[in-house]
C-alpha atoms as a PDB file:
ATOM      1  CA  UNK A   1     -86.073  96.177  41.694  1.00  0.00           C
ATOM      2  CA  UNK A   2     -85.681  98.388  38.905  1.00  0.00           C
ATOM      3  CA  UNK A   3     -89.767  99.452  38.914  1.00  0.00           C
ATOM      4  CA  UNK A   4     -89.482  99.904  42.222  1.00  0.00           C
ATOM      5  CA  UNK A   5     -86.485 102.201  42.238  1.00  0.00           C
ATOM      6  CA  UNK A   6     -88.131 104.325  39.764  1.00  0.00           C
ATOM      7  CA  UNK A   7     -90.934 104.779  41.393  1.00  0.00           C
ATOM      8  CA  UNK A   8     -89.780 105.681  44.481  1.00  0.00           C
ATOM      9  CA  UNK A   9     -87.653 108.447  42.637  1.00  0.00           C
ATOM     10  CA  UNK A  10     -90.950 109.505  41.066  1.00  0.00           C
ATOM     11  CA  UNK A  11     -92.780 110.112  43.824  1.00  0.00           C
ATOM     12  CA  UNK A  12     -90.455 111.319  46.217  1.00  0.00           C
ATOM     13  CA  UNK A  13     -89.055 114.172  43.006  1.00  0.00           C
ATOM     14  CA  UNK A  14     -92.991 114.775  41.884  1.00  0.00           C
ATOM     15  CA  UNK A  15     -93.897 115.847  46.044  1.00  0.00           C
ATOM     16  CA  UNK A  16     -90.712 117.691  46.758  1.00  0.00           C
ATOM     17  CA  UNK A  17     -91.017 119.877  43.546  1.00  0.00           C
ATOM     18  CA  UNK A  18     -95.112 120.439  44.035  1.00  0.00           C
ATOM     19  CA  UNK A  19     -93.863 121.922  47.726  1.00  0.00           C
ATOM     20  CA  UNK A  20     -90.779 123.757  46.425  1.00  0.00           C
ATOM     21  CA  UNK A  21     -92.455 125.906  43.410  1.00  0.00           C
ATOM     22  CA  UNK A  22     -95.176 128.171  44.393  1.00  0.00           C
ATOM     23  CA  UNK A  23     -95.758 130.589  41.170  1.00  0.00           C
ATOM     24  CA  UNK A  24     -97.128 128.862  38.264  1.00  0.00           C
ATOM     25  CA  UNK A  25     -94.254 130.573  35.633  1.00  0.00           C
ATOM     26  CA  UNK A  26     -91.676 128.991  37.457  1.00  0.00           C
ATOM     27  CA  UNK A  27     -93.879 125.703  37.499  1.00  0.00           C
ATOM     28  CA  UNK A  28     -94.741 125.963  33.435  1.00  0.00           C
ATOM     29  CA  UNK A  29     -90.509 126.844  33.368  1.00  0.00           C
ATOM     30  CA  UNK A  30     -89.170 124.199  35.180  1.00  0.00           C
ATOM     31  CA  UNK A  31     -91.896 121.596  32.909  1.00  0.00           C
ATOM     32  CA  UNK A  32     -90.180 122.822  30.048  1.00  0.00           C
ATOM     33  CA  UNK A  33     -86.369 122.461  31.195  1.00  0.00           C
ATOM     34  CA  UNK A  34     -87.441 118.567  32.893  1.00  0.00           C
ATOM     35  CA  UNK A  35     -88.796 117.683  29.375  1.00  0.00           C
ATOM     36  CA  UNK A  36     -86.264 119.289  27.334  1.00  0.00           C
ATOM     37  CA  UNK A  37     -83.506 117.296  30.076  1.00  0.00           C
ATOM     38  CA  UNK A  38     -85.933 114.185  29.712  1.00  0.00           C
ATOM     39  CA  UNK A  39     -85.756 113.929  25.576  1.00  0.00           C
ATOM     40  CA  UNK A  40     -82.018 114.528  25.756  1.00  0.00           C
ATOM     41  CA  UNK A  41     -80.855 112.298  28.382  1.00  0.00           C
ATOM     42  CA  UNK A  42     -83.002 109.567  26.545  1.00  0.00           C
ATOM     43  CA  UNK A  43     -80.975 110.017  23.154  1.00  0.00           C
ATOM     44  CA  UNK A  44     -77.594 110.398  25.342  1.00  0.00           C
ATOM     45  CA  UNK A  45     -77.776 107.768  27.771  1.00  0.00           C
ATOM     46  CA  UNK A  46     -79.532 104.708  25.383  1.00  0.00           C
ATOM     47  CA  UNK A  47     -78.656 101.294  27.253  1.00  0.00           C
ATOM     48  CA  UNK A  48     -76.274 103.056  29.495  1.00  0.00           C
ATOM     49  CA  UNK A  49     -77.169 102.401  33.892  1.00  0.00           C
ATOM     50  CA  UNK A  50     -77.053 105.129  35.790  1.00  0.00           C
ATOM     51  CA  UNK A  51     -78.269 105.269  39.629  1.00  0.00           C
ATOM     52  CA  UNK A  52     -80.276 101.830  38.143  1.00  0.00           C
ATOM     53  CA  UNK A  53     -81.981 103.311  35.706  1.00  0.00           C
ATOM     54  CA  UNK A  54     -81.478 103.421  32.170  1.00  0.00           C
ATOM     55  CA  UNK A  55     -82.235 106.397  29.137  1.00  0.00           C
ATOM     56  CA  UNK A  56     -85.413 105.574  28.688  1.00  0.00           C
ATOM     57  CA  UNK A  57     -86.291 105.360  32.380  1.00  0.00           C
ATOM     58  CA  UNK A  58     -84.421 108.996  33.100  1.00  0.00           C
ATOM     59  CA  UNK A  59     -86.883 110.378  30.292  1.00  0.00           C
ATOM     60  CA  UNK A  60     -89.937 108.904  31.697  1.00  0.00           C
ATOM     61  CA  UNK A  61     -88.839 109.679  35.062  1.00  0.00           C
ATOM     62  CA  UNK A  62     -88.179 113.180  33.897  1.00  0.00           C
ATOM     63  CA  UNK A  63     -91.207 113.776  32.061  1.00  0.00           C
ATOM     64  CA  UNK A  64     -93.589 112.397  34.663  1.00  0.00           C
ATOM     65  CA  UNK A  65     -92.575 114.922  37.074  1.00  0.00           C
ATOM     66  CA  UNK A  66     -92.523 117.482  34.916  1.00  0.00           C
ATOM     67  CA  UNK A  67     -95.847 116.658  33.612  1.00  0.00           C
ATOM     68  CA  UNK A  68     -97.043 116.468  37.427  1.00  0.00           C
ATOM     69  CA  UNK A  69     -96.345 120.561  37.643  1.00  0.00           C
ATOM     70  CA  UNK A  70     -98.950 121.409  35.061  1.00  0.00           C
ATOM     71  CA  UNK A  71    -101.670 120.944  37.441  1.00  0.00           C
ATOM     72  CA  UNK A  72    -102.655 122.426  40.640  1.00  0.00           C
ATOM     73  CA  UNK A  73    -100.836 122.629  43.626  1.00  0.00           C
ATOM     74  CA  UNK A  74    -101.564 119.851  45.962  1.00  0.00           C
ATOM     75  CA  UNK A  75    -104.147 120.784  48.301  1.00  0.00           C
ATOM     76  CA  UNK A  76    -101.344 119.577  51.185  1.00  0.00           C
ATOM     77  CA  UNK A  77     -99.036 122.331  50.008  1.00  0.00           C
ATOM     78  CA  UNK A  78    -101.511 125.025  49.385  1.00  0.00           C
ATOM     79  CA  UNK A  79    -101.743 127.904  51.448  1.00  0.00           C
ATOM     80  CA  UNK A  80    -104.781 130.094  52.828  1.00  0.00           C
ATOM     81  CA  UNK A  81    -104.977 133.389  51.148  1.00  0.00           C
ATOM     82  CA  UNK A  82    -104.426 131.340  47.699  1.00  0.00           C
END
């Protein structure tokens, strides 16, 4: 149930960020701040549940979406004079 929790949360977090952020500085920003958050929650949270998921799952979780703004836009979310 866990898995499954956590992937939902990834996908629904990695889609709604790719259609919120347009401009690739605030993209490369917010990549930064989500791994930053990801290594710290990690070291604060250890064993410790919260919404189901654990430290280790918050950094993954954190750093997976994060990673996911390096790249293009979605095609979905793109718009026509880009």
């Amino acid at each position: 149930m866990t898995t499954l929790y956590f992937l939902t949360c990834l996908m629904i977090t990695g889609v709604l960020l790719d259609w919120a952020f347009k401009s690739r500085t605030i993209r490369c920003v917010l990549y930064v701040v989500l791994t930053a958050t990801g290594i710290t929650t990690c070291t604060q949270l250890r064993e410790q549940q919260v919404w189901h998921l654990d430290g280790g799952d918050w950094g993954t979780l954190l750093a997976l979406v994060g990673y996911r703004l390096l790249f293009k836009r979605s095609r979905y979310f793109r718009e026509d004079d880009e």
